[in-house]
PDB file of N, CA and C in Angstrom:
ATOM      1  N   UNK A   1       0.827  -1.205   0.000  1.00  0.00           N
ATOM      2  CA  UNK A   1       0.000   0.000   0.000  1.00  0.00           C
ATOM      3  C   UNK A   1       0.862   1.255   0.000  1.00  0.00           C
ATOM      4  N   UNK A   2       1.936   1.327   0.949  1.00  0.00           N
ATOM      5  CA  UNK A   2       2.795   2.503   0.515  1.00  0.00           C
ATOM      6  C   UNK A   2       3.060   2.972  -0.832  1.00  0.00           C
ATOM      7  N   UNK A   3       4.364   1.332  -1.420  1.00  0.00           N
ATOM      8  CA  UNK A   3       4.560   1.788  -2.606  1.00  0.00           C
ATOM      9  C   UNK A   3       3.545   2.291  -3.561  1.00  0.00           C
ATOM     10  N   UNK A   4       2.573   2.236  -3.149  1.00  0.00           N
ATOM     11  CA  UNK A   4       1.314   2.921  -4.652  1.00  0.00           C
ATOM     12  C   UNK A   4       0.938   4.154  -3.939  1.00  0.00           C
ATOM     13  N   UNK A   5       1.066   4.277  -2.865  1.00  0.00           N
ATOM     14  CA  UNK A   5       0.655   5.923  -2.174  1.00  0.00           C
ATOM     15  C   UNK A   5       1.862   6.756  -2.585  1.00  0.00           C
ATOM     16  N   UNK A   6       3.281   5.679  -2.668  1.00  0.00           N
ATOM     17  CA  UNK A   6       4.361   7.223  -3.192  1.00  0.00           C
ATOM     18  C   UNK A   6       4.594   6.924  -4.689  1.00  0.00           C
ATOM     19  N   UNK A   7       3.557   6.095  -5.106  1.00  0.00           N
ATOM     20  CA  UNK A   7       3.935   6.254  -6.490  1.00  0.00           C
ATOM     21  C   UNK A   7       2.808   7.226  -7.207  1.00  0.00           C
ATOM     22  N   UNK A   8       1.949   7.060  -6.521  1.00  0.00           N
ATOM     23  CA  UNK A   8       0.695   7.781  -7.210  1.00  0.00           C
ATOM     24  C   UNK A   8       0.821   9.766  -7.060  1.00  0.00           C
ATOM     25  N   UNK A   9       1.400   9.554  -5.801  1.00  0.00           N
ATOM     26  CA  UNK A   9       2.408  11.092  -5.269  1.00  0.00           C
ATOM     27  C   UNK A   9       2.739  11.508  -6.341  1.00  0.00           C
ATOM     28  N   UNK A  10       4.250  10.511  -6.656  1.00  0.00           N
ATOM     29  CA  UNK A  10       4.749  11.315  -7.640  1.00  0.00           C
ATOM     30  C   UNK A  10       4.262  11.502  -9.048  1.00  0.00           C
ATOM     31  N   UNK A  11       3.432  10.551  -9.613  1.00  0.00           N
ATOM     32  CA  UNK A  11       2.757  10.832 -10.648  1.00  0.00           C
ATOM     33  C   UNK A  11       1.930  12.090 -10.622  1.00  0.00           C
ATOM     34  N   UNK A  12       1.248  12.139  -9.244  1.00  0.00           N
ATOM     35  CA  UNK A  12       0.518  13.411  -8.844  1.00  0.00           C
ATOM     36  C   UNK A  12       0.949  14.865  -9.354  1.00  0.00           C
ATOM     37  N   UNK A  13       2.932  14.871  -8.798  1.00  0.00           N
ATOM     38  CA  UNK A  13       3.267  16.231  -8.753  1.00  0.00           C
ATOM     39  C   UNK A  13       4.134  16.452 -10.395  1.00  0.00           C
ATOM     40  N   UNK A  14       4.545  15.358 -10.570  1.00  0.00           N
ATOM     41  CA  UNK A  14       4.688  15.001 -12.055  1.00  0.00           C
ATOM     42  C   UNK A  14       3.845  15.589 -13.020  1.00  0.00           C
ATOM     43  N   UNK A  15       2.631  15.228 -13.284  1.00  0.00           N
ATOM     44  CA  UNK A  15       1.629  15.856 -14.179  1.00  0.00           C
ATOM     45  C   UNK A  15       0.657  17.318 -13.810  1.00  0.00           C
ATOM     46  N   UNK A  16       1.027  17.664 -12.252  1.00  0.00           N
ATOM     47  CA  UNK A  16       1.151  18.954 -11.633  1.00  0.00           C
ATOM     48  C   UNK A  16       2.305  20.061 -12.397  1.00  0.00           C
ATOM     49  N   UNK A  17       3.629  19.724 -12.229  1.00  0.00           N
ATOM     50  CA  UNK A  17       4.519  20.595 -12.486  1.00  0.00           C
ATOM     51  C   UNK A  17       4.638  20.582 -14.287  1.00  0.00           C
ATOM     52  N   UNK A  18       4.161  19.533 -15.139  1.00  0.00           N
ATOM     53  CA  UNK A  18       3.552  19.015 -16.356  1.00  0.00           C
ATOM     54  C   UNK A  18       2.527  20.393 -16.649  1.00  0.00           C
ATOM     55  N   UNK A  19       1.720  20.204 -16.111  1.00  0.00           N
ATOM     56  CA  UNK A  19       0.588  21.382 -16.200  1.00  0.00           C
ATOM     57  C   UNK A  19       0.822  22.620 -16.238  1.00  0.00           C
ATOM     58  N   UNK A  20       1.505  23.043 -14.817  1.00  0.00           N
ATOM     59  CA  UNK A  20       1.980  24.150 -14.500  1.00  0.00           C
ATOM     60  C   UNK A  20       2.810  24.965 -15.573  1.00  0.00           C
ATOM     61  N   UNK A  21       3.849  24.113 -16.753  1.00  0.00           N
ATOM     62  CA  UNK A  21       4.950  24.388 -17.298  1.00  0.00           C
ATOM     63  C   UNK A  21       3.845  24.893 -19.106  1.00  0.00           C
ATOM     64  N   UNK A  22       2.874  23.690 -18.691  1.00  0.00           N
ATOM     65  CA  UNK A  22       1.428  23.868 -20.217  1.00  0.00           C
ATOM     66  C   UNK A  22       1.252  25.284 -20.358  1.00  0.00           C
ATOM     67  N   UNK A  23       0.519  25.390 -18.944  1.00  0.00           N
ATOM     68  CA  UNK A  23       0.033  26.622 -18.503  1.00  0.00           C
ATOM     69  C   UNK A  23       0.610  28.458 -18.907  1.00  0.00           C
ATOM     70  N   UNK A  24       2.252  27.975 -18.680  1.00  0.00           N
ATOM     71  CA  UNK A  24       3.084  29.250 -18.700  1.00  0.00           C
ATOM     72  C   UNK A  24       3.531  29.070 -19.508  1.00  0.00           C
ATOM     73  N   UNK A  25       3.399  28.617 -20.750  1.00  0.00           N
ATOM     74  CA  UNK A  25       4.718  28.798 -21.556  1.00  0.00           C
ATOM     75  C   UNK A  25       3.517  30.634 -22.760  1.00  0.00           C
ATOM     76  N   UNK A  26       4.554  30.463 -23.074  1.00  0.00           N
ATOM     77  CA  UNK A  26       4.608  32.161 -23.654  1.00  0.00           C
ATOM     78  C   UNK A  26       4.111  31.883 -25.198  1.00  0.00           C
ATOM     79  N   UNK A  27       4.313  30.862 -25.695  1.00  0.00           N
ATOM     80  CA  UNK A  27       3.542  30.603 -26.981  1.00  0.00           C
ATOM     81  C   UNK A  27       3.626  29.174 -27.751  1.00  0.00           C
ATOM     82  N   UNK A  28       3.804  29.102 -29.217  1.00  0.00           N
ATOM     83  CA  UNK A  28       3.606  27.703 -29.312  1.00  0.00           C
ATOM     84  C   UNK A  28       4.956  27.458 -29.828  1.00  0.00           C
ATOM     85  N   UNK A  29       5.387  25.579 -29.991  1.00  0.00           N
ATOM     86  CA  UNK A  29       6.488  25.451 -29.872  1.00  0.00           C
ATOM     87  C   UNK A  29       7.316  25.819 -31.129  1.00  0.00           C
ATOM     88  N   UNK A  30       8.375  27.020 -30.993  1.00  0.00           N
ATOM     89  CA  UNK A  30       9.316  27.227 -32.887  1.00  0.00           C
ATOM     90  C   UNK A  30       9.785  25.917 -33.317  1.00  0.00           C
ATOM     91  N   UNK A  31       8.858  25.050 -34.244  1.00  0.00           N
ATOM     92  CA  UNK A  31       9.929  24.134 -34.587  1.00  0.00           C
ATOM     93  C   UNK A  31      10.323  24.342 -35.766  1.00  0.00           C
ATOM     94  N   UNK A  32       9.827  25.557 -36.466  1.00  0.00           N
ATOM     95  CA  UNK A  32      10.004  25.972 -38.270  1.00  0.00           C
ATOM     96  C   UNK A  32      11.442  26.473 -38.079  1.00  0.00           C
ATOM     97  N   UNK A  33      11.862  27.077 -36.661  1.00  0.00           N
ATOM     98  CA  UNK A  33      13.170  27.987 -36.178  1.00  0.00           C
ATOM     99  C   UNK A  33      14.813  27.504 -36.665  1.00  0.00           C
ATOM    100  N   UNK A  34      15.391  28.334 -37.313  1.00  0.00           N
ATOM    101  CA  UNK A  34      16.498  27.695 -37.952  1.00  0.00           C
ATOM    102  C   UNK A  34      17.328  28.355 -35.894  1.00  0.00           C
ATOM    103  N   UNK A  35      18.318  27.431 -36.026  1.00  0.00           N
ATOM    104  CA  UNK A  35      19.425  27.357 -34.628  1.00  0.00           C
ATOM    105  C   UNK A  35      20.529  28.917 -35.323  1.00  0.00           C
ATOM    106  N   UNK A  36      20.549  29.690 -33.591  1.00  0.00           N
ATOM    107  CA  UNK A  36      21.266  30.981 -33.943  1.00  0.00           C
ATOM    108  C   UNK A  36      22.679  30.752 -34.284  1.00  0.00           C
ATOM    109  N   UNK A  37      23.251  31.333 -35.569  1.00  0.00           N
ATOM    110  CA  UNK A  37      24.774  30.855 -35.814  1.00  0.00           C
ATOM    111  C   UNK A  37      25.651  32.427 -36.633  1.00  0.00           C
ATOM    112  N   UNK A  38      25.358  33.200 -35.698  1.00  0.00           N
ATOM    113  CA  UNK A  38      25.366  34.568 -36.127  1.00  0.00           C
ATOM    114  C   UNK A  38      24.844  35.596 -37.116  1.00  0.00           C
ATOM    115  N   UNK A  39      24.054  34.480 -37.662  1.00  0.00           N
ATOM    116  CA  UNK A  39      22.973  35.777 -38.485  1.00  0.00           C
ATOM    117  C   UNK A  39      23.320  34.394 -39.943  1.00  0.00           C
ATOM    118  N   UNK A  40      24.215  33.424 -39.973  1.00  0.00           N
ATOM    119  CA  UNK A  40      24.615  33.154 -41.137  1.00  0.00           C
ATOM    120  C   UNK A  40      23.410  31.759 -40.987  1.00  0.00           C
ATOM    121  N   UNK A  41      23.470  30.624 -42.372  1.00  0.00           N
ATOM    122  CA  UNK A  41      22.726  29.426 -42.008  1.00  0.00           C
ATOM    123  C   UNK A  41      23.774  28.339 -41.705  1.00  0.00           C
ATOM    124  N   UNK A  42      23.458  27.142 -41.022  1.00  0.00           N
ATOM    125  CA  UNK A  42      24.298  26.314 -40.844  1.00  0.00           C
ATOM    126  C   UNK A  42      24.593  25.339 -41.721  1.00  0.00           C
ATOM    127  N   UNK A  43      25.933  25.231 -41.825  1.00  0.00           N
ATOM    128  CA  UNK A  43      26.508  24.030 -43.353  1.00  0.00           C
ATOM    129  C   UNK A  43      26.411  23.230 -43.255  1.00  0.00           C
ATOM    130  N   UNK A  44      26.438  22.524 -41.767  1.00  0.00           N
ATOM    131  CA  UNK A  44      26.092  21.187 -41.987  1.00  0.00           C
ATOM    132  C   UNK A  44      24.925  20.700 -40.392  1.00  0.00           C
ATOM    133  N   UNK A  45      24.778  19.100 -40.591  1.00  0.00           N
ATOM    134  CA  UNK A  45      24.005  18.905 -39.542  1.00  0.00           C
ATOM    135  C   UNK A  45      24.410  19.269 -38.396  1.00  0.00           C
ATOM    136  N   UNK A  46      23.501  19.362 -37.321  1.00  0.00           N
ATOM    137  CA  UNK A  46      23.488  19.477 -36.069  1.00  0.00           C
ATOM    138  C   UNK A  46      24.143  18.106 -35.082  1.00  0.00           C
ATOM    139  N   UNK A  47      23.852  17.043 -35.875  1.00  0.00           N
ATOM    140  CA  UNK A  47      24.056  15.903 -35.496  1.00  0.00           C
ATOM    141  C   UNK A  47      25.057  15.105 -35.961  1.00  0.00           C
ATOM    142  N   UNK A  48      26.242  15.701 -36.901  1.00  0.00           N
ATOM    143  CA  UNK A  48      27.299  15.641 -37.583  1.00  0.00           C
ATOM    144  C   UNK A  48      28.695  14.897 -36.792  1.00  0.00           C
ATOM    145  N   UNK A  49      28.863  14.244 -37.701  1.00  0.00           N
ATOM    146  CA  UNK A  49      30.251  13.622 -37.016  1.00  0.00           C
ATOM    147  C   UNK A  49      31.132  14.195 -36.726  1.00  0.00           C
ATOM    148  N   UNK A  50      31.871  14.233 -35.877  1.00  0.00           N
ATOM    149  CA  UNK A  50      33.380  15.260 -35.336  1.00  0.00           C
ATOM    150  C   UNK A  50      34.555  13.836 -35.684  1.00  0.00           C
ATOM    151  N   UNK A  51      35.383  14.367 -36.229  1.00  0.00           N
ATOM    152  CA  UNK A  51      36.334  13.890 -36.647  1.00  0.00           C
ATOM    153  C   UNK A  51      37.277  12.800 -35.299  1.00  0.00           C
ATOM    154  N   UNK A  52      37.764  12.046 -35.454  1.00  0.00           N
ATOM    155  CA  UNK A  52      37.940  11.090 -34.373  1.00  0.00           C
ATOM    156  C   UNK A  52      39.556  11.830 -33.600  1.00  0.00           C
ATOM    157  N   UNK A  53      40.131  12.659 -34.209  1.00  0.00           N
ATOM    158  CA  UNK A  53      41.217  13.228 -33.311  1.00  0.00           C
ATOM    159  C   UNK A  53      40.679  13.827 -32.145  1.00  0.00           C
ATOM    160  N   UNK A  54      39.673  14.570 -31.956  1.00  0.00           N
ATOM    161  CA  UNK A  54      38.919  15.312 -31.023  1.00  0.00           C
ATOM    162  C   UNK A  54      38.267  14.159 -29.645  1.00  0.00           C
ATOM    163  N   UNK A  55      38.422  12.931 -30.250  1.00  0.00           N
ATOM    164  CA  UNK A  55      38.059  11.957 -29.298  1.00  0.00           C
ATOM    165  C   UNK A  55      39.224  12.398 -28.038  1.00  0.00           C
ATOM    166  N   UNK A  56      40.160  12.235 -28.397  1.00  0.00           N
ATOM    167  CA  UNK A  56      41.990  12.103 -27.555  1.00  0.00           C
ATOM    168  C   UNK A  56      41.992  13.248 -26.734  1.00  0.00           C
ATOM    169  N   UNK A  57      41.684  14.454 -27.366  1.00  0.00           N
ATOM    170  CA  UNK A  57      41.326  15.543 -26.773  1.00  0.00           C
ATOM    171  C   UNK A  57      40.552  15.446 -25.835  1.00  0.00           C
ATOM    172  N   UNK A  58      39.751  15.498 -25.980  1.00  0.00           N
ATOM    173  CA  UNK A  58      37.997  15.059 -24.956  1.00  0.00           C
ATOM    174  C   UNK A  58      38.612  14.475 -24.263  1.00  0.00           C
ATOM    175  N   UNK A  59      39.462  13.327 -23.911  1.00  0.00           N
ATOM    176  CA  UNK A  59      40.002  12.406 -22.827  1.00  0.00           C
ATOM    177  C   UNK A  59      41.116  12.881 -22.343  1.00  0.00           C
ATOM    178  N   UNK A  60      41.491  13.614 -22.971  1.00  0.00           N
ATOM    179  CA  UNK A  60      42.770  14.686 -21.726  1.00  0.00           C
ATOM    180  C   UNK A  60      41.623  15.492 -21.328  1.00  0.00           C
ATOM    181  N   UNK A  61      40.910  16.317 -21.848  1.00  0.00           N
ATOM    182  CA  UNK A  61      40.238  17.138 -20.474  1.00  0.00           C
ATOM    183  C   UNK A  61      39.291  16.430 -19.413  1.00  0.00           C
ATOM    184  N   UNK A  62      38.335  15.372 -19.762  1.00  0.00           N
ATOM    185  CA  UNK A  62      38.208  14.750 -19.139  1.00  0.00           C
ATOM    186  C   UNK A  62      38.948  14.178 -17.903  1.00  0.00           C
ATOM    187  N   UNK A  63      40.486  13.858 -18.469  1.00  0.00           N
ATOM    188  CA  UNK A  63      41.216  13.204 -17.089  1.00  0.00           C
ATOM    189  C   UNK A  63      41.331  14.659 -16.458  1.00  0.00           C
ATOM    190  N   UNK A  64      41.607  15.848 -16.809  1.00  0.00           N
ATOM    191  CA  UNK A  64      42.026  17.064 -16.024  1.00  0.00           C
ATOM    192  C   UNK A  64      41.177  17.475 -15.430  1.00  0.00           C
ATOM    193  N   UNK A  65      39.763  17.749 -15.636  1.00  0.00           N
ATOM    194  CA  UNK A  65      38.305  17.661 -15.008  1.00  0.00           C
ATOM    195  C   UNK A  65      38.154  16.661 -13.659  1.00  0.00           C
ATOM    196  N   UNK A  66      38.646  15.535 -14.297  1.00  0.00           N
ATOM    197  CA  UNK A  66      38.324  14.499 -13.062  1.00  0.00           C
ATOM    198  C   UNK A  66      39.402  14.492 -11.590  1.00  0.00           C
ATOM    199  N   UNK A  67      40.725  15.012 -12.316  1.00  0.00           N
ATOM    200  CA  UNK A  67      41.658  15.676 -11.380  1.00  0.00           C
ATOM    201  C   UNK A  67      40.842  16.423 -10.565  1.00  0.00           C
ATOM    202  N   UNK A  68      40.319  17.513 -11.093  1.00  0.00           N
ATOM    203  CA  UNK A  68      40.063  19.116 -10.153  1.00  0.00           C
ATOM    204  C   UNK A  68      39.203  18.079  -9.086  1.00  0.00           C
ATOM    205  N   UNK A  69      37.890  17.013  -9.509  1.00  0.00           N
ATOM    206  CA  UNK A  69      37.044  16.700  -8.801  1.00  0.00           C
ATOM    207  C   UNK A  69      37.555  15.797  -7.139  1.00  0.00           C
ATOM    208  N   UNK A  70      38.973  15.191  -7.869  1.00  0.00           N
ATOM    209  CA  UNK A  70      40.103  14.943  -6.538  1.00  0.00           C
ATOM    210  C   UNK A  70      40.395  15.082  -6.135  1.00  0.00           C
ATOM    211  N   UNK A  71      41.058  16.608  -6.474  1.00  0.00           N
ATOM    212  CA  UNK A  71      42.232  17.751  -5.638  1.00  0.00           C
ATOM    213  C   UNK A  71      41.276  17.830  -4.255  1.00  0.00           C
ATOM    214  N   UNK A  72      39.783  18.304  -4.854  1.00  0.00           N
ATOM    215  CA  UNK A  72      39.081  19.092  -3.968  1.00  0.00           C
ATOM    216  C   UNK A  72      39.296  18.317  -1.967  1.00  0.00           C
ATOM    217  N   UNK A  73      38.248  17.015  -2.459  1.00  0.00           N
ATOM    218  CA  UNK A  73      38.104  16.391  -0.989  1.00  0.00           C
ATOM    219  C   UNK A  73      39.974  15.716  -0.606  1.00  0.00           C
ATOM    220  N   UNK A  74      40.650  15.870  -1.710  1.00  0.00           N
ATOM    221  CA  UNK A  74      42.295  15.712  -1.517  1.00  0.00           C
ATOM    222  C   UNK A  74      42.976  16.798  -0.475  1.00  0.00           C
ATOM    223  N   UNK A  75      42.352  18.251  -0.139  1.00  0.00           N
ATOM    224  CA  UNK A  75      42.710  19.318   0.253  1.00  0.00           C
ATOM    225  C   UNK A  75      41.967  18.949   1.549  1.00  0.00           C
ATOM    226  N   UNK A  76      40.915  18.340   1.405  1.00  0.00           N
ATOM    227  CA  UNK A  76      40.478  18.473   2.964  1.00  0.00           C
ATOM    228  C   UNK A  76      41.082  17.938   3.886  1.00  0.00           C
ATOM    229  N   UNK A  77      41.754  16.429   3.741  1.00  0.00           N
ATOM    230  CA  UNK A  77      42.100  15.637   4.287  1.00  0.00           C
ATOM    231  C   UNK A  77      43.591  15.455   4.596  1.00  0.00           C
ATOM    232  N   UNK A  78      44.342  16.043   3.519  1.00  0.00           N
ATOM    233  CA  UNK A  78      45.538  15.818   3.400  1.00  0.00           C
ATOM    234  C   UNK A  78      46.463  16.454   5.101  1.00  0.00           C
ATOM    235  N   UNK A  79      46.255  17.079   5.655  1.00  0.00           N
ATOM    236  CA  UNK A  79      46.885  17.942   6.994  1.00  0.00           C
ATOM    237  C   UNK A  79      46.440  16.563   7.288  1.00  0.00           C
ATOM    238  N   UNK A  80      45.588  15.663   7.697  1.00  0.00           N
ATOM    239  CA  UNK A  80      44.998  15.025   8.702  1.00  0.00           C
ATOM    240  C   UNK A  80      45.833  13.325   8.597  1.00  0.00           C
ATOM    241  N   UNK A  81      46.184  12.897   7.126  1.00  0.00           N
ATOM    242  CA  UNK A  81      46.382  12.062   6.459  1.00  0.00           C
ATOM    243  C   UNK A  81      47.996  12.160   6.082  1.00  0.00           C
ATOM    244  N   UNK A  82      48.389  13.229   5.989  1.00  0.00           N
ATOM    245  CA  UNK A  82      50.019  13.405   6.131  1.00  0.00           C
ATOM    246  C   UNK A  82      50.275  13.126   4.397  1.00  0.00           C
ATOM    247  N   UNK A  83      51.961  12.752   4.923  1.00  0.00           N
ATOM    248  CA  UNK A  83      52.949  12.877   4.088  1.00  0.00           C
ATOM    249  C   UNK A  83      52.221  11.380   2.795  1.00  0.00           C
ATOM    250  N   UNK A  84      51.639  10.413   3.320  1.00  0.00           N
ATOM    251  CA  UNK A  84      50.761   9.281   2.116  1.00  0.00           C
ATOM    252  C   UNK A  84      50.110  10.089   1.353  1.00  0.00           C
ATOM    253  N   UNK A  85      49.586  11.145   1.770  1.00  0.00           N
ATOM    254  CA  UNK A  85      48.452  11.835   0.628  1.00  0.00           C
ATOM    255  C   UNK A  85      49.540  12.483  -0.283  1.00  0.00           C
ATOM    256  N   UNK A  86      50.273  13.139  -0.254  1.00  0.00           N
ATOM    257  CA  UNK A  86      50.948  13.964  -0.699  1.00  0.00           C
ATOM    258  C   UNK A  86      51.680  12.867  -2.094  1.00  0.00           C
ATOM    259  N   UNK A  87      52.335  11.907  -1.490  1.00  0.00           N
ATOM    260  CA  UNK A  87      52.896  11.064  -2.475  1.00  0.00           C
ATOM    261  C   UNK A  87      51.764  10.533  -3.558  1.00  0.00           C
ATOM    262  N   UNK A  88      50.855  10.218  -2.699  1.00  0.00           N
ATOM    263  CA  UNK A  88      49.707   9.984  -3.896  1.00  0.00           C
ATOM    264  C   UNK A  88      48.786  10.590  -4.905  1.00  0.00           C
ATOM    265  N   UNK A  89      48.875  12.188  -4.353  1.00  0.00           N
ATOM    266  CA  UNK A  89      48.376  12.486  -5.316  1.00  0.00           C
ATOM    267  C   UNK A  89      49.912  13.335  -6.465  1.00  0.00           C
ATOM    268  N   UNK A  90      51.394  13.118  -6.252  1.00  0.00           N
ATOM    269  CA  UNK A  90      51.857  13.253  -7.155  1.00  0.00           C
ATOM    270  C   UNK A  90      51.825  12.141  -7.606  1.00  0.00           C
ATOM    271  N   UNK A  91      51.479  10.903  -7.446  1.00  0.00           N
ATOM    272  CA  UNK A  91      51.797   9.960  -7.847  1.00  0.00           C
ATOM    273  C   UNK A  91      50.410  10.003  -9.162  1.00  0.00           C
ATOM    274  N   UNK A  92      49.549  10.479  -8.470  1.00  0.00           N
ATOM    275  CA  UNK A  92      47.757  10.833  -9.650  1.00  0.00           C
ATOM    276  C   UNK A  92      48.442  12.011 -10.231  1.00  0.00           C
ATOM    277  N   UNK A  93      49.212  13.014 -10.089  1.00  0.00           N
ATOM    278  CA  UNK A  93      49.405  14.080 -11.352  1.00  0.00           C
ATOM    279  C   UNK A  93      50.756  13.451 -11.955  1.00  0.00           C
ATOM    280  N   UNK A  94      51.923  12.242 -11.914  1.00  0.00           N
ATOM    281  CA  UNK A  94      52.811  12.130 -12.557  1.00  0.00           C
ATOM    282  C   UNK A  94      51.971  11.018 -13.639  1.00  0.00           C
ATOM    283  N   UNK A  95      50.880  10.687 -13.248  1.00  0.00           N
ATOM    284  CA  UNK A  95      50.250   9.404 -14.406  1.00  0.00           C
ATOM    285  C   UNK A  95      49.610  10.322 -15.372  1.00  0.00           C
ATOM    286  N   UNK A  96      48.817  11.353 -15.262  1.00  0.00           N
ATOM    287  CA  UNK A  96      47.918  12.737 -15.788  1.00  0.00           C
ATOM    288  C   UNK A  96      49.582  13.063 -16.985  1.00  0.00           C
ATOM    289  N   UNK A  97      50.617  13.919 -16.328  1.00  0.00           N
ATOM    290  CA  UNK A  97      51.673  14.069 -17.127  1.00  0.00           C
ATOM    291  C   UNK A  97      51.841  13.419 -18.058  1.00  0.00           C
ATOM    292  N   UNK A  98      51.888  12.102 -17.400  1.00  0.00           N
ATOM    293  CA  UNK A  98      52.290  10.783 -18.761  1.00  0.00           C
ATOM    294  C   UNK A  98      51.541  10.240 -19.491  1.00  0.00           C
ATOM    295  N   UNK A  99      50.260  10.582 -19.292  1.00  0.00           N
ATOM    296  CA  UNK A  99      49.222  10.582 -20.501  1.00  0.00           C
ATOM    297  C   UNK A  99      49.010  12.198 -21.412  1.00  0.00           C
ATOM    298  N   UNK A 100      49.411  13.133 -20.755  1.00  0.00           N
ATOM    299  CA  UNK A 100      49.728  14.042 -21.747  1.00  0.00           C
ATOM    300  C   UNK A 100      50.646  14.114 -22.639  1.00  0.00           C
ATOM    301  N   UNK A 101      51.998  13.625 -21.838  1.00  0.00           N
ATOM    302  CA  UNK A 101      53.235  13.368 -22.671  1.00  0.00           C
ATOM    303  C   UNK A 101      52.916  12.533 -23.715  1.00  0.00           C
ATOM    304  N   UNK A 102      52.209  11.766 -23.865  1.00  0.00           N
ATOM    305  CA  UNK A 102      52.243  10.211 -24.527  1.00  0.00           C
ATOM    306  C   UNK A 102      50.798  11.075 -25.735  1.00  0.00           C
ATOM    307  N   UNK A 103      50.308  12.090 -25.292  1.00  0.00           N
ATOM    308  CA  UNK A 103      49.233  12.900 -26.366  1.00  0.00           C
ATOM    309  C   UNK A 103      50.026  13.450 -27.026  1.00  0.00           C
ATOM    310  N   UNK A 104      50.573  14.313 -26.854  1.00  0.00           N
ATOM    311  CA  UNK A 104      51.590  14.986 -27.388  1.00  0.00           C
ATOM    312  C   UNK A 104      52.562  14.755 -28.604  1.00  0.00           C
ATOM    313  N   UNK A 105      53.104  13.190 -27.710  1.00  0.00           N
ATOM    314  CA  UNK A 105      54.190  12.479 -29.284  1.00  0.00           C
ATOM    315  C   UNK A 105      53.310  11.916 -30.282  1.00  0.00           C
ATOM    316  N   UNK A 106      52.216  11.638 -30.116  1.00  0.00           N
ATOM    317  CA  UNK A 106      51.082  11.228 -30.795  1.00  0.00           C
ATOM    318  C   UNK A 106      50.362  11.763 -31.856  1.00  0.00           C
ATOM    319  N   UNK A 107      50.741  13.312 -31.275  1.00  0.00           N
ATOM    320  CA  UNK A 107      50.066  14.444 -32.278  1.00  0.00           C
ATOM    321  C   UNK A 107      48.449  14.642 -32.074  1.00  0.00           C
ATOM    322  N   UNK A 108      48.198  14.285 -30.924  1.00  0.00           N
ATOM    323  CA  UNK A 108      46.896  15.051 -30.356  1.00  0.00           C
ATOM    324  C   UNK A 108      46.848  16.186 -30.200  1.00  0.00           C
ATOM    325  N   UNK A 109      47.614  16.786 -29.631  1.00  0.00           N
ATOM    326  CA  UNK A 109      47.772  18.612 -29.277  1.00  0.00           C
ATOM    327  C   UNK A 109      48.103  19.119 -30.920  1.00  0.00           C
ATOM    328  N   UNK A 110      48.631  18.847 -31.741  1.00  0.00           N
ATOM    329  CA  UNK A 110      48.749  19.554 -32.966  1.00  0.00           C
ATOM    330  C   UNK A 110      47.695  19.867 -34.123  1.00  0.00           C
ATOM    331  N   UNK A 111      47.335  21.007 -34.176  1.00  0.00           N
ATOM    332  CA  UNK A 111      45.645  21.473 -34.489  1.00  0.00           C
ATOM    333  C   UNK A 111      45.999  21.647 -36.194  1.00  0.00           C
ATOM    334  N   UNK A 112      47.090  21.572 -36.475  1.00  0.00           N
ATOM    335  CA  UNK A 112      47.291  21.516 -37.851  1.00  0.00           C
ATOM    336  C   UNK A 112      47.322  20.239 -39.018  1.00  0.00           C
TER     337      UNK A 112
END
């Protein structure tokens, strides 16, 4: 009996906030609308393939992104946790290095 009292809930506020959004919108939906690309039209699809070098890319910032998300709770702890934290996280930015290094001879970073 619960599970159908919090399921019926959320269906409740579901087709509530559903309504609510019917209710306010400001007019009907542009789907004739060409996408803003400075006044010019666009050359190709929206849904267009990106060339597979840009993959390599994407995965160095990715690993550098996922760094920052380490450093953070890495800073909290580290006074408390000592001189182990410290080695480990050069030990997480000398592996980061060596996957940049290893982009690099590869010719990922070269935009030409």
């Amino acid at each position: 009996m619960n599970v159908v009292a919090v399921l019926g809930a959320v269906l409740l506020v579901g087709l509530t906030v559903y309504g609510v959004a019917w209710l306010a919108r400001l007019g009907p939906p542009a789907t004739d609308r060409m996408p803003f690309l400075s006044g010019s039209r666009p050359v190709e699809h929206a849904v267009s393939r990106y060339h597979v070098r840009w993959y390599t890319l994407t995965m160095i910032f990715l690993a550098f992104d996922m760094e920052m998300v380490f450093m953070y709770p890495w800073t909290l702890v580290v006074s408390t946790v000592g001189t182990p934290a410290v080695v480990e996280m050069f030990l997480f930015l000398a592996l980061l290095v060596a996957g940049v290094w290893y982009a690099k001879r590869e010719g990922v970073l070269r935009w030409t």
